[in-house]
Each structure stands twice: as C-alpha cells, then as structure tokens.
PDB file of N, CA and C in Angstrom:
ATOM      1  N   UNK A   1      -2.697 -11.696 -15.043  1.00  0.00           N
ATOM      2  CA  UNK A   1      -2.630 -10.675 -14.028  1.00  0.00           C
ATOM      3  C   UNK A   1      -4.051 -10.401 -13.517  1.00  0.00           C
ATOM      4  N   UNK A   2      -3.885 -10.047 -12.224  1.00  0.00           N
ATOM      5  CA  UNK A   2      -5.228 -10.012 -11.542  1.00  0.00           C
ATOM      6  C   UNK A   2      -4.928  -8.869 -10.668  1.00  0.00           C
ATOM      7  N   UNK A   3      -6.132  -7.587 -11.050  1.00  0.00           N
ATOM      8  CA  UNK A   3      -6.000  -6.393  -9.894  1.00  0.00           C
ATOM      9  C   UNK A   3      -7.383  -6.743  -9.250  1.00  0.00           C
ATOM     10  N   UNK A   4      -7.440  -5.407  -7.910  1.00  0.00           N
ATOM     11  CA  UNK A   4      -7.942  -5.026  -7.129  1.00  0.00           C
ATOM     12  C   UNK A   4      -8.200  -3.993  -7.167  1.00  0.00           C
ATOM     13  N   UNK A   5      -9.034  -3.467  -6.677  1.00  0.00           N
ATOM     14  CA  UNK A   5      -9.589  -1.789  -6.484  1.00  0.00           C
ATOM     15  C   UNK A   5      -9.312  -1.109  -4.805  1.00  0.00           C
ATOM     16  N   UNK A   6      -9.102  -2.146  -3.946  1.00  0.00           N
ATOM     17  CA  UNK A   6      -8.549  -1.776  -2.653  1.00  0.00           C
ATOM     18  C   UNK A   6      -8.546  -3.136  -1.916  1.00  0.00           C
ATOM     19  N   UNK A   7      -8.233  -2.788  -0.384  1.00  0.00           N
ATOM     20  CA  UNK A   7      -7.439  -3.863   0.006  1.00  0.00           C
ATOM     21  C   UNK A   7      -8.312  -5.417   0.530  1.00  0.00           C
ATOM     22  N   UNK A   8      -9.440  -4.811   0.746  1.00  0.00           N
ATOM     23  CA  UNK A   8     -10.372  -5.968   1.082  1.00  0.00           C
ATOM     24  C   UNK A   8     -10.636  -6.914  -0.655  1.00  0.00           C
ATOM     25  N   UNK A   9     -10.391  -6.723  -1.271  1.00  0.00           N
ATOM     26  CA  UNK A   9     -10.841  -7.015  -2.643  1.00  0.00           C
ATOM     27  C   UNK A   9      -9.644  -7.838  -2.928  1.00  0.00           C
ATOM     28  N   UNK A  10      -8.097  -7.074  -2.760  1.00  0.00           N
ATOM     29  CA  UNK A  10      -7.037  -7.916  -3.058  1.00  0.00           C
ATOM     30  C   UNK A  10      -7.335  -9.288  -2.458  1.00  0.00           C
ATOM     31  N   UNK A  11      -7.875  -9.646  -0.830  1.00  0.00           N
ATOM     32  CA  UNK A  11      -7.439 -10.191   0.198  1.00  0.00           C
ATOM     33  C   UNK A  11      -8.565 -11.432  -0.921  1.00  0.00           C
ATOM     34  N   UNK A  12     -10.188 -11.107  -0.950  1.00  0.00           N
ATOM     35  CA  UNK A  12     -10.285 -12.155  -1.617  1.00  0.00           C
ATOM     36  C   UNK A  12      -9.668 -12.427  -2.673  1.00  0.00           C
ATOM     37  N   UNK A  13      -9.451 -11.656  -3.780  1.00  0.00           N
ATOM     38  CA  UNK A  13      -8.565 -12.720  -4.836  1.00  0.00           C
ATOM     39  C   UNK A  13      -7.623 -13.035  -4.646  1.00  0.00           C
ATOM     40  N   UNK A  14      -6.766 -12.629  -3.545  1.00  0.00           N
ATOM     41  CA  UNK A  14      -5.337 -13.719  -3.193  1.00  0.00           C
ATOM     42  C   UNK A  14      -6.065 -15.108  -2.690  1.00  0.00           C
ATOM     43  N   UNK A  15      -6.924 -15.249  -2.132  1.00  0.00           N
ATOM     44  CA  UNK A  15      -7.714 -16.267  -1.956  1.00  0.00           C
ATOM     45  C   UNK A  15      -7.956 -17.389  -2.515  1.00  0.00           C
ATOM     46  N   UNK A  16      -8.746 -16.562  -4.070  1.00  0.00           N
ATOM     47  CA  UNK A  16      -9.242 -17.496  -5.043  1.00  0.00           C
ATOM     48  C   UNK A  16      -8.652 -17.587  -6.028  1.00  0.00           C
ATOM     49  N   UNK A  17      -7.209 -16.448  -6.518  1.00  0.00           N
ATOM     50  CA  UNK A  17      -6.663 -16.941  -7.716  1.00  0.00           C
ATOM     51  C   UNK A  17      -5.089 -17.690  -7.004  1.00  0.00           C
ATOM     52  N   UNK A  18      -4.823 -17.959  -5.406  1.00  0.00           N
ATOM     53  CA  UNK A  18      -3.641 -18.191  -5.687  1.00  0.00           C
ATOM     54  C   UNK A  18      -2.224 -17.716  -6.141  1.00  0.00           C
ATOM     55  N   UNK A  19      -2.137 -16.278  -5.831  1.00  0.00           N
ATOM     56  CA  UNK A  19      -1.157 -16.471  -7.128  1.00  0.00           C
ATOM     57  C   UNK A  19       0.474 -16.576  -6.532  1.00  0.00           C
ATOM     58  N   UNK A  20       1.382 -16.531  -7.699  1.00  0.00           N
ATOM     59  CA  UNK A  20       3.002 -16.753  -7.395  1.00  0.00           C
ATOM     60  C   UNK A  20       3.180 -14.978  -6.813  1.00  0.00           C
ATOM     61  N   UNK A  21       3.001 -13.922  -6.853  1.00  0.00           N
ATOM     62  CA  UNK A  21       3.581 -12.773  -6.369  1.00  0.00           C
ATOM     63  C   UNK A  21       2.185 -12.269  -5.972  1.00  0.00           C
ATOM     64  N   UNK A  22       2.281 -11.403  -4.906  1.00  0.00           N
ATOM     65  CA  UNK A  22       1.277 -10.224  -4.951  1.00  0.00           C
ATOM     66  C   UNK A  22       2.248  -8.663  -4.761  1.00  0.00           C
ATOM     67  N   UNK A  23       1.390  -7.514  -5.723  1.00  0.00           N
ATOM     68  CA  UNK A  23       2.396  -6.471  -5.412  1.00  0.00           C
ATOM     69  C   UNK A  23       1.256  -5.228  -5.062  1.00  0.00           C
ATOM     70  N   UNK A  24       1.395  -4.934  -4.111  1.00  0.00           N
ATOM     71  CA  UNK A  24       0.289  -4.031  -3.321  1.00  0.00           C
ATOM     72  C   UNK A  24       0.920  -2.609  -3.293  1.00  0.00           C
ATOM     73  N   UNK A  25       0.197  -1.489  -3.242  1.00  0.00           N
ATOM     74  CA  UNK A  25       0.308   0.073  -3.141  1.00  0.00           C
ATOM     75  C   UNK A  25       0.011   0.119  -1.671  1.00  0.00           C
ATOM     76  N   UNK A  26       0.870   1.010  -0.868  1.00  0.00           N
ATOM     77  CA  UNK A  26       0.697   1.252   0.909  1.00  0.00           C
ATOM     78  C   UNK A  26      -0.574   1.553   0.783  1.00  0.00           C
ATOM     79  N   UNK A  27      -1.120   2.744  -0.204  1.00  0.00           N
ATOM     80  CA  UNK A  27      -2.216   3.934  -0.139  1.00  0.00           C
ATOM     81  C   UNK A  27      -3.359   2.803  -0.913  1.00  0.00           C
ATOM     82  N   UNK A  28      -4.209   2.340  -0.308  1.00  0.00           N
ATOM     83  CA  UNK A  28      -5.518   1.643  -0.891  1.00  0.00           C
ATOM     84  C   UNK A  28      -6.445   2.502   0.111  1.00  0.00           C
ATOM     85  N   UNK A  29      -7.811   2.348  -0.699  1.00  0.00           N
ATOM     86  CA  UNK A  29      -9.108   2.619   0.134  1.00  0.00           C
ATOM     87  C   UNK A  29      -9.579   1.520   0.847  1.00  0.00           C
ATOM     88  N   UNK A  30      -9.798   1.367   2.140  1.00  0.00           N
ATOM     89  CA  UNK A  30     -10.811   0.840   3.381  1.00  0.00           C
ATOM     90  C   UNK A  30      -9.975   0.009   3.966  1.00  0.00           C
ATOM     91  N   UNK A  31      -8.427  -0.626   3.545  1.00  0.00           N
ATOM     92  CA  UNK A  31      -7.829  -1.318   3.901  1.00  0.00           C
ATOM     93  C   UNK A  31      -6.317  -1.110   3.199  1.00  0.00           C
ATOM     94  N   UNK A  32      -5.441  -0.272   4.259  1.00  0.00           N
ATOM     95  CA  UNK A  32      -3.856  -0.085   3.354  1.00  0.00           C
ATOM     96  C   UNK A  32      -3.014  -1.705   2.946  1.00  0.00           C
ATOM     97  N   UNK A  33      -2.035  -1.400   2.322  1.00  0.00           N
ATOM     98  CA  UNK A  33      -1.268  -2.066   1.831  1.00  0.00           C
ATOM     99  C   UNK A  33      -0.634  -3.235   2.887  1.00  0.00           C
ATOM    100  N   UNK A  34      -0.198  -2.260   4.347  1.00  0.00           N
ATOM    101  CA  UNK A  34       0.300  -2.895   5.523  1.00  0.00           C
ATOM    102  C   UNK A  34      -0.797  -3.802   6.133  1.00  0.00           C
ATOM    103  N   UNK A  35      -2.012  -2.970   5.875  1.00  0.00           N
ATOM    104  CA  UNK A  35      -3.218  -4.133   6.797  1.00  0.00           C
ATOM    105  C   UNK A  35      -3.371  -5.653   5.897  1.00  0.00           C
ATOM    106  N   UNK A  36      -3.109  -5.518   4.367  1.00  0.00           N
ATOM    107  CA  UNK A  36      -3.322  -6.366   3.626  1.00  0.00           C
ATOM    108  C   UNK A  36      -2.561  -7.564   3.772  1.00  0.00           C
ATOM    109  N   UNK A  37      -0.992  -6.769   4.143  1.00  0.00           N
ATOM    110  CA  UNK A  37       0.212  -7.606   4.045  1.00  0.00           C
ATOM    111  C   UNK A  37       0.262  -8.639   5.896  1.00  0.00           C
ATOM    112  N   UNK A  38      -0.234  -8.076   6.520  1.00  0.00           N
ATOM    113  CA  UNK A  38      -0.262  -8.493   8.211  1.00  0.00           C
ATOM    114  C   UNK A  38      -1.512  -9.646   7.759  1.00  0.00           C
ATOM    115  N   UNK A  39      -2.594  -9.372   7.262  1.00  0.00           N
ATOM    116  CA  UNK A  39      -3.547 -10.450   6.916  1.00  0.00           C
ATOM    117  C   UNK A  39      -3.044 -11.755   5.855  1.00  0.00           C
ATOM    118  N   UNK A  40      -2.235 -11.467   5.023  1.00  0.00           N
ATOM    119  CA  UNK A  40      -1.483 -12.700   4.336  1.00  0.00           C
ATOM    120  C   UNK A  40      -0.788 -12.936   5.235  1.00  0.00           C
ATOM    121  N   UNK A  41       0.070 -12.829   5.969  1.00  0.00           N
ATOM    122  CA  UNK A  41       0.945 -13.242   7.017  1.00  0.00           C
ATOM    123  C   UNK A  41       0.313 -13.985   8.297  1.00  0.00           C
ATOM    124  N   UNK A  42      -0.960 -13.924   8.308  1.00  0.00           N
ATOM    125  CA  UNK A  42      -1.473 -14.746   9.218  1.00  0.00           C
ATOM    126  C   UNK A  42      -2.077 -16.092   9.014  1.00  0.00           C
ATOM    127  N   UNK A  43      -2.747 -15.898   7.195  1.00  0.00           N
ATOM    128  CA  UNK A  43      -3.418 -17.272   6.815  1.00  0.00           C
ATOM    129  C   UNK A  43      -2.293 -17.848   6.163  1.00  0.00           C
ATOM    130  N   UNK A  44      -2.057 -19.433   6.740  1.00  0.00           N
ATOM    131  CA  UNK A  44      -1.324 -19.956   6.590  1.00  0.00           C
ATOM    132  C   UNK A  44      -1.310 -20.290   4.864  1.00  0.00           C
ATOM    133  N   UNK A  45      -2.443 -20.030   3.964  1.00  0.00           N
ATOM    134  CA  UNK A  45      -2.418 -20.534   2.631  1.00  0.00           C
ATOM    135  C   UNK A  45      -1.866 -19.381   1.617  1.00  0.00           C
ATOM    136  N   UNK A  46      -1.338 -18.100   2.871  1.00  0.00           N
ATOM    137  CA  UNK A  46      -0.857 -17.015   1.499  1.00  0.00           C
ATOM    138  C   UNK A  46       0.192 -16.731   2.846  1.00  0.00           C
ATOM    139  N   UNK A  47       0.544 -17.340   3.763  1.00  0.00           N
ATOM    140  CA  UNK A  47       1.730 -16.852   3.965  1.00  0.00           C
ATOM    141  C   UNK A  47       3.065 -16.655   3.750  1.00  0.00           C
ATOM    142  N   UNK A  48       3.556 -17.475   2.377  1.00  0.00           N
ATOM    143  CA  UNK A  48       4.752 -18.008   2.215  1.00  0.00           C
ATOM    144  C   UNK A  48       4.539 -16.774   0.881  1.00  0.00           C
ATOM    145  N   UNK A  49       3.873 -16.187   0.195  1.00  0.00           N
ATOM    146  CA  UNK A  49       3.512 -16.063  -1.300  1.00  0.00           C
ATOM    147  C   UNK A  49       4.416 -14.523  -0.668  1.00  0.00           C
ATOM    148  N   UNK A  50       5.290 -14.155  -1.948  1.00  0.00           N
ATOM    149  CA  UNK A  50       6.213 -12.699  -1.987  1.00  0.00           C
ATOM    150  C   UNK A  50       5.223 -12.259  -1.885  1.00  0.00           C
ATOM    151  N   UNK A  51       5.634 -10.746  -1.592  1.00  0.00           N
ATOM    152  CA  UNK A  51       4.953  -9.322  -1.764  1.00  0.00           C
ATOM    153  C   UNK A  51       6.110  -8.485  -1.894  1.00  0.00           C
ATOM    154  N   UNK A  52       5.666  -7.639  -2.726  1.00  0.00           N
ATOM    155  CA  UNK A  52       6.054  -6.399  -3.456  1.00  0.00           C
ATOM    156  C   UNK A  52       5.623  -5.404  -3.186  1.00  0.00           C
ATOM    157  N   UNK A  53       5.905  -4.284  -2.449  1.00  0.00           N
ATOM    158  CA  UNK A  53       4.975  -2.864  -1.495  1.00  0.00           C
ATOM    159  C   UNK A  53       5.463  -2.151  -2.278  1.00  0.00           C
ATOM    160  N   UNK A  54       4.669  -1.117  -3.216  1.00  0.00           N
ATOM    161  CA  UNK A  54       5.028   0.347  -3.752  1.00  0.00           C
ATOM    162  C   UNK A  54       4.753   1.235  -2.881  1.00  0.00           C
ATOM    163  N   UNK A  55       4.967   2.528  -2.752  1.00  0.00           N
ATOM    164  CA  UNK A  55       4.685   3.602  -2.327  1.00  0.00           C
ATOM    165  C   UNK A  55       5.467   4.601  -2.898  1.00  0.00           C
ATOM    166  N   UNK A  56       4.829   5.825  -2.386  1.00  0.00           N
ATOM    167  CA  UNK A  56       4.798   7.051  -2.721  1.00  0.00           C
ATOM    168  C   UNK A  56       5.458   8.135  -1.510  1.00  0.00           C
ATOM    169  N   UNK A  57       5.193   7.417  -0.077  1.00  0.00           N
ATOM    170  CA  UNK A  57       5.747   7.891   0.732  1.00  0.00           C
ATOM    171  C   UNK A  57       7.352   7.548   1.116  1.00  0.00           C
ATOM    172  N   UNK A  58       7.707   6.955   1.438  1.00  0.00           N
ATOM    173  CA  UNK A  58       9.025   6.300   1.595  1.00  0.00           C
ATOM    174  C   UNK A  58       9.440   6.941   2.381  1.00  0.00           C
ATOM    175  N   UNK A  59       8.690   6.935   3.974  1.00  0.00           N
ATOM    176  CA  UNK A  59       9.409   7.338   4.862  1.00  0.00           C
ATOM    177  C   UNK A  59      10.033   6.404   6.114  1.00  0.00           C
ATOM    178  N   UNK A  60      10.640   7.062   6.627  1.00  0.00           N
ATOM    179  CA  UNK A  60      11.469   5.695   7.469  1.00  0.00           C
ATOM    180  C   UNK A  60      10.391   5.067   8.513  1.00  0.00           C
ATOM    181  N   UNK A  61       9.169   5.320   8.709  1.00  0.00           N
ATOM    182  CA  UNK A  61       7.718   4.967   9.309  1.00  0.00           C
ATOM    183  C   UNK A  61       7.410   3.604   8.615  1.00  0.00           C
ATOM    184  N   UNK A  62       7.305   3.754   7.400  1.00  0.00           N
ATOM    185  CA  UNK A  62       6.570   2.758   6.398  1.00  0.00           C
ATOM    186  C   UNK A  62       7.768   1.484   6.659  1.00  0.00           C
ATOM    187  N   UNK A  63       9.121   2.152   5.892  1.00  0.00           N
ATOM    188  CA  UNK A  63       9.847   0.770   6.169  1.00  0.00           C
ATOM    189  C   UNK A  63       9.581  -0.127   7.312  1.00  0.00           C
ATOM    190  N   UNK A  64       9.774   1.001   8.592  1.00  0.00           N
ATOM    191  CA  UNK A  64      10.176   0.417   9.714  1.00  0.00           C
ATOM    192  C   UNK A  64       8.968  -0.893   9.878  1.00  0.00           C
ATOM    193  N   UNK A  65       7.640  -0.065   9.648  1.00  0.00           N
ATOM    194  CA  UNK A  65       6.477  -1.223   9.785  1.00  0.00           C
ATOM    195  C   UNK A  65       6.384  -2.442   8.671  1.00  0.00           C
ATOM    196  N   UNK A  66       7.442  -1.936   7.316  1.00  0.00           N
ATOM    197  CA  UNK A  66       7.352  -3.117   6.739  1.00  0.00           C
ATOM    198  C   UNK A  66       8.019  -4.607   6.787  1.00  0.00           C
ATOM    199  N   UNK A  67       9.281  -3.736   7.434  1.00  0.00           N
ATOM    200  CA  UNK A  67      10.145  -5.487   8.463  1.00  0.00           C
ATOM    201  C   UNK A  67       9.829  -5.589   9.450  1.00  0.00           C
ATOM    202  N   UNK A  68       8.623  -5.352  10.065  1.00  0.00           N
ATOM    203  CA  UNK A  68       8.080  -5.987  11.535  1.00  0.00           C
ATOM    204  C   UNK A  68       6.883  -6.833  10.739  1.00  0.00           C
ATOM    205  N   UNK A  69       6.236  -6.607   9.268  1.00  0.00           N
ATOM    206  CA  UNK A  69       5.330  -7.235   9.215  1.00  0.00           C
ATOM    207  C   UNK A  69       5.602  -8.962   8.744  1.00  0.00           C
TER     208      UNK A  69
END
C-alpha cells in the first residue's frame, strides 16, 4: 500500500508505483479528489486503473461530477 498526503503527491505515485486500484478522499489539500480523478482520466497510462472516491459530503453535486468524470 502506498499513501499520499494530497492530491499532487497521489498523481506522482500513481505514476511511479503503477498500481491495480487507487482510492482517493474528495477533501485533499492543493488538489481535490475530482481534480486528481479528471487528471488520471486524461494520461493514457492510468486511465484504465479503478478508482474508489470516499467522502464525507455525499451530496447530489459530488455524484453528479463523479459520472461526468
């Protein structure tokens, strides 16, 4: 298992460790969960890899932006 301390930090170690899941919190410092998840979705070498979104909010806002991402 491999953490992060916020979202720019995840983005390199999805990078360099590769991995089979990533599971991200909406609420990170300097970069949320959604900005993290729109940036794997663009590089073609972590676009296919699950994600797993926790939150705390769970409002119909968050979903809505999480099946457009």
């Amino acid at each position: 298992m491999v953490t992060a301390f916020d979202g720019k930090e995840a983005l390199q170690k999805v990078e360099e460790e590769n991995p089979d899941l990533v599971v991200l919190d909406v609420m990170m410092p300097y970069m949320d969960g959604f900005e993290v998840l729109q940036n794997l979705r663009r590089i073609p070498s972590t676009r296919e890899i699950p994600v797993i979104m926790l939150t705390a909010t769970a409002q119909d806002s968050d979903v809505f932006r999480l099946v457009q991402a």
